[in-house]
N, C-alpha and C. Protein backbone atom coordinates (compact mmCIF):
# COMPACT_ATOMS: atom_id res chain seq x y z
N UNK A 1 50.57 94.78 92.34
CA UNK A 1 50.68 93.37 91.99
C UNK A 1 50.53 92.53 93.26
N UNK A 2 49.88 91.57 93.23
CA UNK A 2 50.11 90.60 94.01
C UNK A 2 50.26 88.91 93.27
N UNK A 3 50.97 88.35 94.30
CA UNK A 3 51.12 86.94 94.16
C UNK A 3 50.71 86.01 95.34
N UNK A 4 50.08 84.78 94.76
CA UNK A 4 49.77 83.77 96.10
C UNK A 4 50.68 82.63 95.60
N UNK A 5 51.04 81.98 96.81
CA UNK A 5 51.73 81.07 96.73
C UNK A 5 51.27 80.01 97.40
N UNK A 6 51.50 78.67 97.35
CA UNK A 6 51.16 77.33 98.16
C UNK A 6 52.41 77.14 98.93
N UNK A 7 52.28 77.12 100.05
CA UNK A 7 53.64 76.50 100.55
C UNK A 7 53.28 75.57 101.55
N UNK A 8 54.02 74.45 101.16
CA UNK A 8 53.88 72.78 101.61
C UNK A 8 55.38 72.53 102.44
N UNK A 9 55.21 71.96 103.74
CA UNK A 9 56.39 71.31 104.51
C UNK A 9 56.09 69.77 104.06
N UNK A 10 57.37 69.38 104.89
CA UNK A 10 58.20 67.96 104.61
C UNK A 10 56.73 67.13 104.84
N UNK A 11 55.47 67.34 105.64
CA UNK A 11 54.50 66.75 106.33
C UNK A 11 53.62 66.54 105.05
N UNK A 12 53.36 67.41 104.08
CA UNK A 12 52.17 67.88 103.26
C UNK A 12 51.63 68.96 103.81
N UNK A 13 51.61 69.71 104.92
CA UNK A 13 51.02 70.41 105.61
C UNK A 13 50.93 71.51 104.50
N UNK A 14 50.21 72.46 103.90
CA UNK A 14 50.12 73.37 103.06
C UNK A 14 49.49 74.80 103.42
N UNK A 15 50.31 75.69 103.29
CA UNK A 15 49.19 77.02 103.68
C UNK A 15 49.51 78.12 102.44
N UNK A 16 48.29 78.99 102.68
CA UNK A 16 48.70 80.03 101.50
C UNK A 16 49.45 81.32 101.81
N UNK A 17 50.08 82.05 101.10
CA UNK A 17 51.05 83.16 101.57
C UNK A 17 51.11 84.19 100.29
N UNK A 18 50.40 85.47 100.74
CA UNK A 18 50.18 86.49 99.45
C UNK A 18 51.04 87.45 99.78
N UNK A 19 51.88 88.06 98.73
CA UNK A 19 52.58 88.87 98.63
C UNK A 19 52.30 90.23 97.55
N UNK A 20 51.95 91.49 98.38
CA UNK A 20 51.35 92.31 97.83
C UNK A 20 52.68 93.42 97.70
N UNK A 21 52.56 94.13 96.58
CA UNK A 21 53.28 95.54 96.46
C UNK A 21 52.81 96.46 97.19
N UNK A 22 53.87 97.23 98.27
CA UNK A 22 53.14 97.62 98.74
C UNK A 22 53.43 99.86 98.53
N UNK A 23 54.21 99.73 97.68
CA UNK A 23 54.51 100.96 97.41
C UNK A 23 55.89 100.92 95.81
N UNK A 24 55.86 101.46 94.63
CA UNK A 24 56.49 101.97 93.97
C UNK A 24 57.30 103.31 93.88
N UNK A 25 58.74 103.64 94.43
CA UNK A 25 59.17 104.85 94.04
C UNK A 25 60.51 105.10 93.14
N UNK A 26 60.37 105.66 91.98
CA UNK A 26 61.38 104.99 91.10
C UNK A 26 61.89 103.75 90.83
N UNK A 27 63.17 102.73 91.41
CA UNK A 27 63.80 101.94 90.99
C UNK A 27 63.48 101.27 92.45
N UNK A 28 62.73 101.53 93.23
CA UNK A 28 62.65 100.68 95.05
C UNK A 28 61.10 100.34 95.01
N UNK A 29 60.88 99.57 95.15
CA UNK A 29 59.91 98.76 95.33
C UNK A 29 59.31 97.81 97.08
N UNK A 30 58.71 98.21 97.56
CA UNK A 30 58.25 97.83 99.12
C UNK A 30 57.38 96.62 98.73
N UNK A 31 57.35 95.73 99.33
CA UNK A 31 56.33 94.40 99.30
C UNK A 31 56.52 94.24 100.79
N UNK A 32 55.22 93.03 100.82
CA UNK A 32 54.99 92.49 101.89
C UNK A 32 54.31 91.01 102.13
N UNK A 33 55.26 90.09 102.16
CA UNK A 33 54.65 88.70 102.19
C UNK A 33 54.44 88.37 103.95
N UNK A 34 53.49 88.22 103.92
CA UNK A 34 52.73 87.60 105.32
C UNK A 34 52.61 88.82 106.32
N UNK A 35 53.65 88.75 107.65
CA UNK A 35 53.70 89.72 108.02
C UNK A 35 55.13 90.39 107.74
N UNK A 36 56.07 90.01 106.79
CA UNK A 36 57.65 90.33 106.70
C UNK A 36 56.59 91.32 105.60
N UNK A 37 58.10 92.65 105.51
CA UNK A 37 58.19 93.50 104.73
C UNK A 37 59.40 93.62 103.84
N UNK A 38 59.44 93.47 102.77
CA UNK A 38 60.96 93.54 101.85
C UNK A 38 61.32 94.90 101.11
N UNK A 39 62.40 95.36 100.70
CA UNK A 39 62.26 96.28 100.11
C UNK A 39 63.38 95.29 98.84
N UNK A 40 63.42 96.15 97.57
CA UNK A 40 64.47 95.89 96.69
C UNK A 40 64.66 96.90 95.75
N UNK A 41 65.74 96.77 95.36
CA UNK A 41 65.47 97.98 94.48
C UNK A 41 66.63 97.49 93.13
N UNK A 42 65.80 98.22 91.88
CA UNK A 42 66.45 97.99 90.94
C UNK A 42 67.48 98.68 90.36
N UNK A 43 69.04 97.83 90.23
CA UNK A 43 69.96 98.81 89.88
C UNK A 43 70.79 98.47 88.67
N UNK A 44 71.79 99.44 88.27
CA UNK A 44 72.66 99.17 86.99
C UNK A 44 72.90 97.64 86.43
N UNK A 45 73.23 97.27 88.24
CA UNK A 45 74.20 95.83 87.91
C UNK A 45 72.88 94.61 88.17
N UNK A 46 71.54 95.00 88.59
CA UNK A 46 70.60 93.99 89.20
C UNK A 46 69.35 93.96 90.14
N UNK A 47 68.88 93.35 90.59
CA UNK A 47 68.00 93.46 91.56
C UNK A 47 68.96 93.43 92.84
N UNK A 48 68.45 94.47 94.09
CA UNK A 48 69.57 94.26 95.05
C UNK A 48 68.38 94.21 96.60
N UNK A 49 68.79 93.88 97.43
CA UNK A 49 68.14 93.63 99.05
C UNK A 49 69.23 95.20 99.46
N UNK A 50 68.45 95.61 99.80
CA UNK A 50 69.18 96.94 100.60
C UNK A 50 69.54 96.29 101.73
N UNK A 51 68.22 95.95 102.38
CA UNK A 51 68.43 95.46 104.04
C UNK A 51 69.62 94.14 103.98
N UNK A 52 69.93 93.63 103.14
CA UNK A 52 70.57 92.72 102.99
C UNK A 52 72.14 93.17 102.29
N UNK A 53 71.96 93.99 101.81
CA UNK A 53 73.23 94.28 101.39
C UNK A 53 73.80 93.97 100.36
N UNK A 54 72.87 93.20 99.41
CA UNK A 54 73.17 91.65 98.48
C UNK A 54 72.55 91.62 97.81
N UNK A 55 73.11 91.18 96.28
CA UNK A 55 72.21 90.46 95.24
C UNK A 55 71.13 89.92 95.46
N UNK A 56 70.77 90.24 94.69
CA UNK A 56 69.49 89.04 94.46
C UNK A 56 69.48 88.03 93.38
N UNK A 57 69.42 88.96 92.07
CA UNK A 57 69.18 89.07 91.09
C UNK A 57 70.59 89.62 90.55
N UNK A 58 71.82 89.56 90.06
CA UNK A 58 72.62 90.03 89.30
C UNK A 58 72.85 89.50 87.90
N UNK A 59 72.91 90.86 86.61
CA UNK A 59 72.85 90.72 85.57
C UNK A 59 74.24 90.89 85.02
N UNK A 60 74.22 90.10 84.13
CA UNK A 60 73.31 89.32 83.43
C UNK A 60 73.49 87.77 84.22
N UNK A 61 72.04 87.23 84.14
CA UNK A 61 71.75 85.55 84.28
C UNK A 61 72.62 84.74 83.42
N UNK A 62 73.37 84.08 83.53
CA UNK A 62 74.06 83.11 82.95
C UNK A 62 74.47 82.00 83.40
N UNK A 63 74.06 80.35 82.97
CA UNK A 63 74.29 79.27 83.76
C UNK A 63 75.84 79.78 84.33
N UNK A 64 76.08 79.28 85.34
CA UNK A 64 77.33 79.15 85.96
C UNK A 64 78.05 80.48 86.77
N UNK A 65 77.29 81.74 86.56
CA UNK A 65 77.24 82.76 87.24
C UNK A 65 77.22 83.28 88.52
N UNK A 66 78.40 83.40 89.71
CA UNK A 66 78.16 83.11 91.14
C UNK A 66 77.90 84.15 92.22
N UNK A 67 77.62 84.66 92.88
CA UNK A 67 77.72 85.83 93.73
C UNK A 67 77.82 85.64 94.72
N UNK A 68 78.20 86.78 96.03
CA UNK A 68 77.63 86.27 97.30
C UNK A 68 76.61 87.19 97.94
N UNK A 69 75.45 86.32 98.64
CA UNK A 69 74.69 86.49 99.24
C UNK A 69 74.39 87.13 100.58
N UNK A 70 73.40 87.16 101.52
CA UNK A 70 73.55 87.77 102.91
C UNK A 70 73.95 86.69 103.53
N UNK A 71 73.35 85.12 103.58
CA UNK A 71 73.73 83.96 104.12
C UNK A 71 74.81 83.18 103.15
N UNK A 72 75.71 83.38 102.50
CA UNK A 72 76.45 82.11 101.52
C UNK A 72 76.50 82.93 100.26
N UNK A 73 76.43 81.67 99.22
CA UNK A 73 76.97 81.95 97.74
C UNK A 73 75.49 81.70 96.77
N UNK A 74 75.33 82.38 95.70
CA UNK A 74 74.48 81.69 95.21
C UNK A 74 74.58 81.11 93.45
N UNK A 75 74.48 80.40 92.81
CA UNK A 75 74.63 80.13 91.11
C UNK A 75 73.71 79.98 90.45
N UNK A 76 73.74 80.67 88.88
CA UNK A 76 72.86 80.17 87.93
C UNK A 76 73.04 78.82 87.71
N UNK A 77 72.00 77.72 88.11
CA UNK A 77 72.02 76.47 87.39
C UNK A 77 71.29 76.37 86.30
N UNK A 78 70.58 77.08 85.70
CA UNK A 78 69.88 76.88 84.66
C UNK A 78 69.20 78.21 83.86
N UNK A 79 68.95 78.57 82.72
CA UNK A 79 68.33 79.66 82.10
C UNK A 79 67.68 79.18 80.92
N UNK A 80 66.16 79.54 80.70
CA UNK A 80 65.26 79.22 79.57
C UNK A 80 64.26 77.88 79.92
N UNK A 81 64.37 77.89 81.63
CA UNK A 81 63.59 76.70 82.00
C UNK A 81 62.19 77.21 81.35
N UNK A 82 61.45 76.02 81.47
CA UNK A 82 59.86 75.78 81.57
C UNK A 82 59.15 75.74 83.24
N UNK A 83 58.30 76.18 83.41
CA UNK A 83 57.96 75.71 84.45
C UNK A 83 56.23 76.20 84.78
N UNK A 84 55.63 74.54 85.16
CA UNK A 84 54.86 74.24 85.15
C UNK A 84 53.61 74.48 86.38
N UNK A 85 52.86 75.40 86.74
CA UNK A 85 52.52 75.66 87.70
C UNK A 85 51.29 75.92 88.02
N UNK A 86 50.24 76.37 88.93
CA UNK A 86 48.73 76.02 88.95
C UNK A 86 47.98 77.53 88.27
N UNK A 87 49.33 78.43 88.22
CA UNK A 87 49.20 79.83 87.72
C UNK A 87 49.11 79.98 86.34
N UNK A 88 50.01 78.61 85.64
CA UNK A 88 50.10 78.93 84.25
C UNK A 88 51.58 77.96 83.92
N UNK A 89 52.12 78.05 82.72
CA UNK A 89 53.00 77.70 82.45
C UNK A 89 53.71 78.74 81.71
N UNK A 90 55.26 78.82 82.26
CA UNK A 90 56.27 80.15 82.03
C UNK A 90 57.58 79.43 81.43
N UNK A 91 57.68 80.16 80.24
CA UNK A 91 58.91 80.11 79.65
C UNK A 91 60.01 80.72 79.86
N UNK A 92 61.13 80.80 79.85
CA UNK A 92 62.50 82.04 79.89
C UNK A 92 62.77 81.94 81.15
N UNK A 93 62.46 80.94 82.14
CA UNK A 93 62.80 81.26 83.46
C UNK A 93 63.85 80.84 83.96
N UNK A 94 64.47 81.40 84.94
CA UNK A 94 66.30 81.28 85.25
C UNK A 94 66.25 80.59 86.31
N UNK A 95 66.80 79.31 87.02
CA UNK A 95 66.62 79.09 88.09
C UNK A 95 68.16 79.07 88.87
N UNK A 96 68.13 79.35 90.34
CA UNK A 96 68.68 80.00 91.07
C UNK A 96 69.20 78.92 91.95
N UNK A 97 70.39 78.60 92.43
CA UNK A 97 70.82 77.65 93.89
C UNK A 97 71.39 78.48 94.96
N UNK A 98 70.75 78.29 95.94
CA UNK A 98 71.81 79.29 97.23
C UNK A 98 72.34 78.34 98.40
N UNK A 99 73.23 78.91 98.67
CA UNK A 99 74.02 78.03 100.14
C UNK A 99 74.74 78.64 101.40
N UNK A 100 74.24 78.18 102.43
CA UNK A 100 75.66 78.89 103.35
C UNK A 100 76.92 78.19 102.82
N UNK A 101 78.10 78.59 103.70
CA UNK A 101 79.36 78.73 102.90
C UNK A 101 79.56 77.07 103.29
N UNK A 102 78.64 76.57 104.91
CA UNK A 102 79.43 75.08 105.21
C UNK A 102 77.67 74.46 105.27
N UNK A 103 77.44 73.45 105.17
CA UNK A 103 76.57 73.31 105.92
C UNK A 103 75.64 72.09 104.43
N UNK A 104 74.47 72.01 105.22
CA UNK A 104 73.61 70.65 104.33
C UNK A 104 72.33 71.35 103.40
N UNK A 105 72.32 72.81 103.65
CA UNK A 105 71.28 73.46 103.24
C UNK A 105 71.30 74.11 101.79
N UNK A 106 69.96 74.27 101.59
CA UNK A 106 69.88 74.63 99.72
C UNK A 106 68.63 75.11 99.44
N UNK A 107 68.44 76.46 98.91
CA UNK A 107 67.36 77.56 98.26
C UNK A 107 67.41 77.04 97.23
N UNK A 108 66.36 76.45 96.47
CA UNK A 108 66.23 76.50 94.82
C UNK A 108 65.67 77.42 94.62
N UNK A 109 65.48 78.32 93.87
CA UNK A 109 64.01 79.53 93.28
C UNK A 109 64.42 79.81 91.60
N UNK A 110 62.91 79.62 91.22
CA UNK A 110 62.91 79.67 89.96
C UNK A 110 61.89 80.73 89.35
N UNK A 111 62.67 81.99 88.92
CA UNK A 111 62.06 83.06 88.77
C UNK A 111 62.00 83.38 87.20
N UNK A 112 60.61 83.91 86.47
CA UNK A 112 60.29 84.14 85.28
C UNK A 112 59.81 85.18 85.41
N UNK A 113 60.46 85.53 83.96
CA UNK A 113 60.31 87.40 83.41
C UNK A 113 59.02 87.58 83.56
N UNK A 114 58.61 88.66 84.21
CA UNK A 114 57.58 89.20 84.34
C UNK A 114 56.28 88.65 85.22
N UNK A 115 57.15 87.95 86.03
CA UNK A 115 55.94 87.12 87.10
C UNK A 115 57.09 87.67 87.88
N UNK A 116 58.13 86.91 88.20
CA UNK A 116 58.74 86.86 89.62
C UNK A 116 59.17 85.18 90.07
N UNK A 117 58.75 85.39 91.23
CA UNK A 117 59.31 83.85 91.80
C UNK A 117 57.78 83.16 91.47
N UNK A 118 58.35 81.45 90.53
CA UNK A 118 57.09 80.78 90.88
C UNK A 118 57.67 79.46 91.08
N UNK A 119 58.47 79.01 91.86
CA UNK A 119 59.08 78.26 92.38
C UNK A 119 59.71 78.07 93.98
N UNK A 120 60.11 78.02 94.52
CA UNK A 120 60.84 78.02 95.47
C UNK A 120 60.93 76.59 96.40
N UNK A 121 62.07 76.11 96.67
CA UNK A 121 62.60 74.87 97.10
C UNK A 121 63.80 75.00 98.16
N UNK A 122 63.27 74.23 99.62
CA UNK A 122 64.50 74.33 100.98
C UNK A 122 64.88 73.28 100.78
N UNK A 123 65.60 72.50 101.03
CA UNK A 123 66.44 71.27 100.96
C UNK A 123 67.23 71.35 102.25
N UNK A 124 67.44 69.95 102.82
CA UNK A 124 68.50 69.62 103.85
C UNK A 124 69.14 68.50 103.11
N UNK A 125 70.31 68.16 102.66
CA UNK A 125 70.70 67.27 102.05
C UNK A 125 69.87 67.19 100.42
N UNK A 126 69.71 65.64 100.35
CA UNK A 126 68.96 65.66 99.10
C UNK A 126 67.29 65.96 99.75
N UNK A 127 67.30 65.91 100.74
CA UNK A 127 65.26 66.07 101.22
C UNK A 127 64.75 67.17 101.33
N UNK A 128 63.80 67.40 100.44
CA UNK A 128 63.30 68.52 100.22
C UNK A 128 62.11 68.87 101.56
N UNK A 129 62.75 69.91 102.37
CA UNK A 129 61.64 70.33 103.78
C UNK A 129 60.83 71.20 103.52
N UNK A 130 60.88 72.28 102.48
CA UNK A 130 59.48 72.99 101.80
C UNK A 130 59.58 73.49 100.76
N UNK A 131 58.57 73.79 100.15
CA UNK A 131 58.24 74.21 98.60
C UNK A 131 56.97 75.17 98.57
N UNK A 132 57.33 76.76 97.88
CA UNK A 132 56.41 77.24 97.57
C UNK A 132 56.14 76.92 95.92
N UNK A 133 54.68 77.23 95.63
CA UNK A 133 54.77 77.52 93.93
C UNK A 133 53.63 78.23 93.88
N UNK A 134 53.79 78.81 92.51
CA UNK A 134 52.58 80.21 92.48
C UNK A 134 51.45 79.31 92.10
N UNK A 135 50.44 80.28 92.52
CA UNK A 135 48.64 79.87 92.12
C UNK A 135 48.16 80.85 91.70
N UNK A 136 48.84 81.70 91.32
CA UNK A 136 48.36 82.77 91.09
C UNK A 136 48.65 84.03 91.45
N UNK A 137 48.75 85.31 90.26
CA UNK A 137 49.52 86.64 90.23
C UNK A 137 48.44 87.63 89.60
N UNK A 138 48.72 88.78 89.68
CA UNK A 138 47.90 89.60 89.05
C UNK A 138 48.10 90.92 89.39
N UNK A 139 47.49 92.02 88.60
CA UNK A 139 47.06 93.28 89.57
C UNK A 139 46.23 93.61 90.61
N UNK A 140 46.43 94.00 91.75
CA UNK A 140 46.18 94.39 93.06
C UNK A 140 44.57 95.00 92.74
N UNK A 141 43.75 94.94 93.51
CA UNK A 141 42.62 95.36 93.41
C UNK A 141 42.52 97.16 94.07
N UNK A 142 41.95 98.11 93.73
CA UNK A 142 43.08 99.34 93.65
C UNK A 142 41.94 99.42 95.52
């Protein structure tokens, strides 16, 4: 699978950023967006960051649902969004808030079944300093 994304700073400045699979073994999954490498792997309770130690993804999604993260806390604010994007338009999607524990900062990401992330939002206060959104997903060319 891969995904491309648009990602725009506070400027308009915009560049593209593809994130390819880069290995399947059972329930762990290797990707690689840009030059970072992620691993995750899928478990009883969720999607988890090994290297991180932390949720990602913990099930079940339910508005108001809290965990903690590698940096802070994170909550369901929303489940069954719409969301509107240059990839398509996705139904059932859960969207996500993250935070350190003090501070002015804020992750939005808004992830739908069977795509992944096609959202993503940094915030300092109320000002939004960057935004990815998908343009597009698919299977990997073998």
């Amino acid at each position: 699978m891969t995904w491309t994304h648009r990602i725009t700073d506070a400027n308009g400045t915009a560049q593209m950023r593809i994130t390819r699979v880069l290995s399947v073994e059972g329930g762990r999954a290797r990707l690689r967006s840009g030059t970072t490498e992620y691993v995750y792997e899928v478990r009883p309770g969720g999607l988890f960051l090994p290297a991180h130690g932390a949720w990602l993804l913990p099930w079940p999604l339910e508005v108001g649902r809290r965990w903690r993260t590698a940096g802070g806390e994170a909550r369901v604010v929303e489940t069954g969004a719409r969301m509107d994007t240059p990839a398509g338009t996705f139904s059932g999607c859960v969207v996500i808030e993250a935070a350190p524990p003090e501070g002015q900062e804020r992750l939005r990401q808004t992830f739908c079944k069977g795509v992944g992330p096609v959202r993503v939002e940094h915030f300092v206060g109320d000002r939004r300093v960057r935004s990815a959104v998908l343009l597009a997903f698919g299977r990997a060319a073998p």
